[in-house]
Protein backbone atom coordinates (compact mmCIF):
# COMPACT_ATOMS: atom_id res chain seq x y z
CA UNK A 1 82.84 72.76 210.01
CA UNK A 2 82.64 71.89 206.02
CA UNK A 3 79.29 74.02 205.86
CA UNK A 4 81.24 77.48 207.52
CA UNK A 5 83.91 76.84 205.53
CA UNK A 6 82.23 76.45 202.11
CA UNK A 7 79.53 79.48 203.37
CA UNK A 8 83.31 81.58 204.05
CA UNK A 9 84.76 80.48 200.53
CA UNK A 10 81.36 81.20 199.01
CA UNK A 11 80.86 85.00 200.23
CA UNK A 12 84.43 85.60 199.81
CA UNK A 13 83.81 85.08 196.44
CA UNK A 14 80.98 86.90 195.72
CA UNK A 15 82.59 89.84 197.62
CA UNK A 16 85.70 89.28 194.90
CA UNK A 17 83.80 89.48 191.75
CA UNK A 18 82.06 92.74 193.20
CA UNK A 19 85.08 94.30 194.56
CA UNK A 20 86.54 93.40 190.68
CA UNK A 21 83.31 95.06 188.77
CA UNK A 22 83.22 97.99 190.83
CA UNK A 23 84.33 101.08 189.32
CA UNK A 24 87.68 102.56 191.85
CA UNK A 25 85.59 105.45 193.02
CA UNK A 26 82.92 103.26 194.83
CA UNK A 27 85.51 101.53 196.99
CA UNK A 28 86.08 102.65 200.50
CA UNK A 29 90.07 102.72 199.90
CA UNK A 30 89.60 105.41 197.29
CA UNK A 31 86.42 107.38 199.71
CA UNK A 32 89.16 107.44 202.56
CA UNK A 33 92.05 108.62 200.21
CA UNK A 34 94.02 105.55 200.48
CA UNK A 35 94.28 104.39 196.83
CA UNK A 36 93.71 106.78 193.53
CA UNK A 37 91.51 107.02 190.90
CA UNK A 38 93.56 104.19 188.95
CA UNK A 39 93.85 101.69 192.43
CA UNK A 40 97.47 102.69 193.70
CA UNK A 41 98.58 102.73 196.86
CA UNK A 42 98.45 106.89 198.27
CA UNK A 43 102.38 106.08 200.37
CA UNK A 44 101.15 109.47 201.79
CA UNK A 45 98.13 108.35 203.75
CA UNK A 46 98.83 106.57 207.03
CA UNK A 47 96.64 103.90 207.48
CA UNK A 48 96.61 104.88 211.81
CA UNK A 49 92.98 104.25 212.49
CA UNK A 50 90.66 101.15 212.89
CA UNK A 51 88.34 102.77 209.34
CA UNK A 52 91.38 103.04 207.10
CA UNK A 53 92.73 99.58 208.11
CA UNK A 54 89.28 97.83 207.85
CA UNK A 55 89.06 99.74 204.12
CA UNK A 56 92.62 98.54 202.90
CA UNK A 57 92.91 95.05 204.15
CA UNK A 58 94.92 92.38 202.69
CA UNK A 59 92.00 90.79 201.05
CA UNK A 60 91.64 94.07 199.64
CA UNK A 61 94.85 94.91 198.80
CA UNK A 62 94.74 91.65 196.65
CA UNK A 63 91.79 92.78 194.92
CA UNK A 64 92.85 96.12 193.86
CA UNK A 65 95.89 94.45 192.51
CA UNK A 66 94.95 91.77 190.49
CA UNK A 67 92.07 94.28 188.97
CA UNK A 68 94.84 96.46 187.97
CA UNK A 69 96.71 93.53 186.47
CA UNK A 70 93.74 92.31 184.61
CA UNK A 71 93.55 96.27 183.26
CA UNK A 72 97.14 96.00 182.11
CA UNK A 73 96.05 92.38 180.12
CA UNK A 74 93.30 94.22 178.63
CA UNK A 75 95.47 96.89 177.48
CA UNK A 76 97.98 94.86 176.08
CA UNK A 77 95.32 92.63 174.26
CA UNK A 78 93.49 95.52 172.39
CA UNK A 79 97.25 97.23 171.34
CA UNK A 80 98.28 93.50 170.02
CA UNK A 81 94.78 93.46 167.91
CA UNK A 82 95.51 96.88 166.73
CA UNK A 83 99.31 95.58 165.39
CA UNK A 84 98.05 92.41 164.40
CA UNK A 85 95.20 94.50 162.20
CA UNK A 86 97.84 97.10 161.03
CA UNK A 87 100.13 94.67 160.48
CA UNK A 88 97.95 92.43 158.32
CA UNK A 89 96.77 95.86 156.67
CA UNK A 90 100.38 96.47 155.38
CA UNK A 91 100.59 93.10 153.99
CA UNK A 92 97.69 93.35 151.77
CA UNK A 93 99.48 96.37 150.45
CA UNK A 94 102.73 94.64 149.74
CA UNK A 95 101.09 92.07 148.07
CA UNK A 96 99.44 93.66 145.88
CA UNK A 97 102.21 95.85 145.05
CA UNK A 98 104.14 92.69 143.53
């Protein structure tokens, strides 16, 4: 039983750190309409046959929204360097004023 597990754990995440380089367009979700170009949910879309359920699972689901989160991170990290830079910018100026 410890070998399925670990061979389960083990494709799971492989299938994760795909799912998570994958650009949105490539995933079934977004081929079927059920998420957009930036990973949301489409509310619109019923998900009322086997192929849309089997593309928007909860495995996926988690996916999508922990690589929108990690997005978000990256967003905020690269606008904090740009205050941190401008900031530090404006400091040399002041400082040199006095």
């Amino acid at each position: 039983m410890g070998i399925l597990k670990r061979a389960a754990d083990i494709t799971y995440t492989f299938r994760f750190i795909r799912m998570m380089a994958m650009d949105w367009k490539d995933w079934d979700a977004y081929k079927l309409g059920i998420i957009d170009e930036n990973g949301k949910r489409q509310k619109d879309v019923k998900l009322d046959n086997d192929e849309k359920k089997s593309a928007y699972t909860t495995f996926i689901r988690l996916a999508a929204n922990l690589k929108r989160l990690v997005a978000k991170l990256q967003e905020v990290e690269v606008n904090s360097d740009l205050l941190r830079q401008r900031f530090s910018s404006l400091k040399k100026k002041s400082d040199k004023r006095e």
